[in-house]
Protein backbone atom coordinates (compact mmCIF):
# COMPACT_ATOMS: atom_id res chain seq x y z
CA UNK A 1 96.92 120.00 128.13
CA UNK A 2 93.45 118.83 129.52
CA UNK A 3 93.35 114.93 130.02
CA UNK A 4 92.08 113.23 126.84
CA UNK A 5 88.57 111.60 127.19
CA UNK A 6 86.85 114.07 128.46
CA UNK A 7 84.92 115.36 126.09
CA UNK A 8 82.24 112.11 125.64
CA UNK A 9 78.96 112.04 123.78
CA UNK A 10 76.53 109.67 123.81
CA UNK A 11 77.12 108.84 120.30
CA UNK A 12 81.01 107.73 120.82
CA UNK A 13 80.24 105.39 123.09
CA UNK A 14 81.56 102.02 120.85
CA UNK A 15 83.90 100.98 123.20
CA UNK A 16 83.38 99.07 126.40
CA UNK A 17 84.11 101.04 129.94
CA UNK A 18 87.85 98.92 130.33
CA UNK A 19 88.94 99.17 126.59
CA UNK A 20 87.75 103.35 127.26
CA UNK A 21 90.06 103.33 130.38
CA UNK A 22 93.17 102.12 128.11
CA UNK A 23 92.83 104.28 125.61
CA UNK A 24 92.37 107.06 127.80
CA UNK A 25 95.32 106.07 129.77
CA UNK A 26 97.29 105.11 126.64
CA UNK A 27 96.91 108.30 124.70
CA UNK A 28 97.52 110.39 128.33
CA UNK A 29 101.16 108.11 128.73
CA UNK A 30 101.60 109.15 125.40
CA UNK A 31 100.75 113.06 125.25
CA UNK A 32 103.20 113.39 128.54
CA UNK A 33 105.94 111.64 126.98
CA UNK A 34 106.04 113.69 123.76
CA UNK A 35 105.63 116.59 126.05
CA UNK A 36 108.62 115.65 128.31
CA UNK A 37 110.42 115.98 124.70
CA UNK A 38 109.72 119.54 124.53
CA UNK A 39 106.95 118.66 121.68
CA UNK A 40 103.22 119.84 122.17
CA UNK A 41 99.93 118.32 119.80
CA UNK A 42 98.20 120.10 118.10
CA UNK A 43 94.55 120.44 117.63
CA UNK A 44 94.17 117.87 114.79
CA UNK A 45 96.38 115.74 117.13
CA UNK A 46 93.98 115.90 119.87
CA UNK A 47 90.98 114.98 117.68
CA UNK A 48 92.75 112.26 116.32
CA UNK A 49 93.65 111.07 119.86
CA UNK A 50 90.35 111.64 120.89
CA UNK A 51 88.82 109.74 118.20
CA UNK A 52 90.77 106.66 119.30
CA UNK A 53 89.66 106.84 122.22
CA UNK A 54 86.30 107.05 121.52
CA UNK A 55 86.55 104.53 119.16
CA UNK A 56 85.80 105.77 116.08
CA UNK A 57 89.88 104.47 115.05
CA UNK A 58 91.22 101.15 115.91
CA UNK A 59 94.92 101.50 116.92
CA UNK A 60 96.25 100.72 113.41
CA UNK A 61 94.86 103.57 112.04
CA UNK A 62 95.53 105.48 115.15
CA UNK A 63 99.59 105.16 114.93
CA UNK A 64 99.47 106.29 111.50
CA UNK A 65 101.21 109.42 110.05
CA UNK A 66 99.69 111.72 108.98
CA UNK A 67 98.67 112.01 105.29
CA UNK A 68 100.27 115.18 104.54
CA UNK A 69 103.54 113.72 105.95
CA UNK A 70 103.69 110.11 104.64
CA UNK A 71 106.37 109.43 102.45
CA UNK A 72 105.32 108.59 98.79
CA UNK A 73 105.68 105.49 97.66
CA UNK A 74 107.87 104.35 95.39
């Protein structure tokens, strides 16, 4: 998988340079350990990721399932 962050614009530029550097790094840590478990991301996956690290997601929103997964409530 290409490194995450890569892909800037001049409009996603709402974080500062260090916060940018942790989320790159963060979501990079993260993409190799799900790929160490034999698990790949998808494309959505990688625009979500990217969108965190752009930050156009905070990390709440970030670590959230996915819609279509989420569990109903009861």
């Amino acid at each position: 998988m290409a490194e995450m962050g890569s892909h800037e614009t001049e409009l996603t530029k709402t974080t500062s340079g260090a916060e940018h550097d942790r989320r790159i790094a963060a979501v990079n840590y993260a993409c190799a350990s799900v790929g160490l478990e034999g698990f790949s991301l998808s494309a959505a996956d990688e625009e979500h990721a990217q969108r965190f690290i752009n930050g156009d997601i905070d990390l709440e929103e970030f670590v959230q399932p996915p819609r279509a997964l989420a569990s109903p409530k009861a």
